[in-house]
N, C-alpha and C. Protein backbone atom coordinates (compact mmCIF):
# COMPACT_ATOMS: atom_id res chain seq x y z
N UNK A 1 1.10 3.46 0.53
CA UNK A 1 0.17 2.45 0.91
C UNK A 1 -0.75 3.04 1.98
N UNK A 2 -1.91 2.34 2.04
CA UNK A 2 -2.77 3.21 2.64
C UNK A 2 -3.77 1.68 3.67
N UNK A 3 -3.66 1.87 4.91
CA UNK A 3 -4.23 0.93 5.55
C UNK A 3 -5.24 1.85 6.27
N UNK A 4 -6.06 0.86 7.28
CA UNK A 4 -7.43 1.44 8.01
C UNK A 4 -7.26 0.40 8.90
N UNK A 5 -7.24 1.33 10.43
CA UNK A 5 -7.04 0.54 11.84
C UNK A 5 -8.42 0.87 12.54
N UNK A 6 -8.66 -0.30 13.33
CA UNK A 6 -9.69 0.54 14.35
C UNK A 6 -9.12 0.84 15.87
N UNK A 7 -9.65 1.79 16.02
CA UNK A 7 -9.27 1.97 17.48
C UNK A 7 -10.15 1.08 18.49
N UNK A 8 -9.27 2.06 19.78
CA UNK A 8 -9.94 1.39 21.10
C UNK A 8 -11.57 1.43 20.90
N UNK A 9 -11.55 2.83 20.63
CA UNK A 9 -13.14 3.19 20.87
C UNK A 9 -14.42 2.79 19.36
N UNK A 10 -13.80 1.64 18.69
CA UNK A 10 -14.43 1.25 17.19
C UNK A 10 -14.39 2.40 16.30
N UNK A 11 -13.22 3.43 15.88
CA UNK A 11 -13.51 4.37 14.72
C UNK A 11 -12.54 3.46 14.39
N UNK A 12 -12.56 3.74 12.59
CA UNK A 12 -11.68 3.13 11.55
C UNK A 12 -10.43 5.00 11.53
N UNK A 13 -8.98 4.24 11.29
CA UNK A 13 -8.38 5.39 11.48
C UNK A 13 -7.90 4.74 10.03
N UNK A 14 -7.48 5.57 9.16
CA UNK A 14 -6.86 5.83 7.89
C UNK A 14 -4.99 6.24 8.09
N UNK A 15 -4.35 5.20 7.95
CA UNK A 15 -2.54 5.51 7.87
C UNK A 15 -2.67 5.58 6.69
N UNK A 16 -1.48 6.38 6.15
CA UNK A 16 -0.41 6.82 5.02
C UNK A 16 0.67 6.19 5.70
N UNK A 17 1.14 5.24 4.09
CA UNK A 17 2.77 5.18 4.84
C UNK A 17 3.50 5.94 3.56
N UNK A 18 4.14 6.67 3.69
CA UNK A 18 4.87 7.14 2.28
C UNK A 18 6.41 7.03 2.59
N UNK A 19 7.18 6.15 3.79
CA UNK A 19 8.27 6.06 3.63
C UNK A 19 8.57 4.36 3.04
N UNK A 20 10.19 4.01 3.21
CA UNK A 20 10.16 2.90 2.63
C UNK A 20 9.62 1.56 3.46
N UNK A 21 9.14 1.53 4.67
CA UNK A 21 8.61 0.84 5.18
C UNK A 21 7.27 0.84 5.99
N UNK A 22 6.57 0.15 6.20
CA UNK A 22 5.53 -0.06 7.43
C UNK A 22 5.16 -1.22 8.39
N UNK A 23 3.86 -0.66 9.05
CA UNK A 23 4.17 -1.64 10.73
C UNK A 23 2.66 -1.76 10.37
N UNK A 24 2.12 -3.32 10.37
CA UNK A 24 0.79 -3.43 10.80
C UNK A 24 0.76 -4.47 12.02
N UNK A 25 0.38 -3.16 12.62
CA UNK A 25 0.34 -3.51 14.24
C UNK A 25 -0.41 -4.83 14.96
N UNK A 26 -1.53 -4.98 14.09
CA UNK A 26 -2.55 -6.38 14.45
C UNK A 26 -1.82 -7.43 14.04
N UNK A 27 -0.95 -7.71 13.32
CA UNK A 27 0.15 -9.20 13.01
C UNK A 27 1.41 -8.98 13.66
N UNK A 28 1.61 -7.53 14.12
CA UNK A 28 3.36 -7.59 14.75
C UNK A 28 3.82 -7.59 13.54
N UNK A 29 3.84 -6.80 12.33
CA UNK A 29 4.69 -6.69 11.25
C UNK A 29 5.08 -5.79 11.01
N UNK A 30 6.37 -5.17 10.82
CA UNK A 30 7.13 -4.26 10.20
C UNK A 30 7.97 -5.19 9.17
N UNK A 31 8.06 -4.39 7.81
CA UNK A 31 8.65 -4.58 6.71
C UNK A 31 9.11 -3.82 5.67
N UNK A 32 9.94 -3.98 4.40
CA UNK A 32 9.90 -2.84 3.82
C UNK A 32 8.68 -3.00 2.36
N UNK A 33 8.56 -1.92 1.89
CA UNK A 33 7.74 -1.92 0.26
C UNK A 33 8.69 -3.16 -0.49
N UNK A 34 10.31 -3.28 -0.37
CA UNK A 34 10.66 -3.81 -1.97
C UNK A 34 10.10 -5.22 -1.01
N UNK A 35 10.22 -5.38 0.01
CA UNK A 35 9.91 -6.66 0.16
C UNK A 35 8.39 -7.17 0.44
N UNK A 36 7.83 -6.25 0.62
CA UNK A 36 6.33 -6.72 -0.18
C UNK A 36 5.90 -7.04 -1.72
N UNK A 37 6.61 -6.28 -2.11
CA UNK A 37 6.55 -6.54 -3.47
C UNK A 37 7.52 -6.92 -4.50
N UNK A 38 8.00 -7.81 -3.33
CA UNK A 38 9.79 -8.36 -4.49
C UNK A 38 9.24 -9.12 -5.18
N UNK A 39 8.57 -10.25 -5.51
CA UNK A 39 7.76 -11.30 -6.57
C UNK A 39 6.73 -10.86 -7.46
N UNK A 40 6.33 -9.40 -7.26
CA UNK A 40 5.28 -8.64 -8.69
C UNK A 40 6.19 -8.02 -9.56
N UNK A 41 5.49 -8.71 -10.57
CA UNK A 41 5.87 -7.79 -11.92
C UNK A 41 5.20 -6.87 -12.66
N UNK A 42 5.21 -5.81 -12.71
CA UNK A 42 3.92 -4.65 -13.59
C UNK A 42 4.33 -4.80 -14.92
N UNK A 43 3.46 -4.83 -15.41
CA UNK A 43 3.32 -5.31 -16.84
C UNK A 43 3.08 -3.36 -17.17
N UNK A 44 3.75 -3.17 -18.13
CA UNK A 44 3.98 -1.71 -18.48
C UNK A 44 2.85 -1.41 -19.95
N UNK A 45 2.15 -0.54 -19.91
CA UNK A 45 1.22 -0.49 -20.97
C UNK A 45 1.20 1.27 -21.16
N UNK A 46 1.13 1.36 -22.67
CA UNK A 46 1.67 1.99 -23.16
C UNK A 46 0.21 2.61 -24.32
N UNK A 47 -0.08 4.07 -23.48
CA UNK A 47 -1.93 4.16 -24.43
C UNK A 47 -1.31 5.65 -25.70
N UNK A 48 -1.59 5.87 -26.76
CA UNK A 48 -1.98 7.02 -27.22
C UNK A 48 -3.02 7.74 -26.76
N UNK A 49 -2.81 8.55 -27.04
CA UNK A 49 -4.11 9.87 -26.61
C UNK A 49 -5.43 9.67 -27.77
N UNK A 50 -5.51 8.92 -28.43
CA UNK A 50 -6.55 8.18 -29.19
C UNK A 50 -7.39 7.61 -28.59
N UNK A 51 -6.92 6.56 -27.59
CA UNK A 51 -7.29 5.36 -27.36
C UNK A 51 -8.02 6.16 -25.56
N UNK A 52 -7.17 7.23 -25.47
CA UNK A 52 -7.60 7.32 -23.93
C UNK A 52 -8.71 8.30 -24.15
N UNK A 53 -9.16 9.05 -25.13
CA UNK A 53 -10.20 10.13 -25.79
C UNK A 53 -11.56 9.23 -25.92
């Protein structure tokens, strides 16, 4: 997941989170991924190399 903070001084800073959790600091939130996304379902789709040509 990929967020954008601003700093003190107004630049936009770019986080990576690539472990199983993150902190967005402007709400006081730390949480994990499954529980951001425990209620989505990905619908799985399935292309030949036909269709993607």
């Amino acid at each position: 997941m990929e967020t954008f903070r601003r700093s003190e001084q107004g630049l936009w800073i770019l986080q990576t989170y690539q472990e199983e959790s993150f902190s967005l600091q402007s709400i006081n939130l730390t949480a994990s991924f499954r529980d951001l996304y425990e209620d989505v379902t990905l619908e799985t789709v399935n292309y030949s190399v036909e269709e993607i040509e």
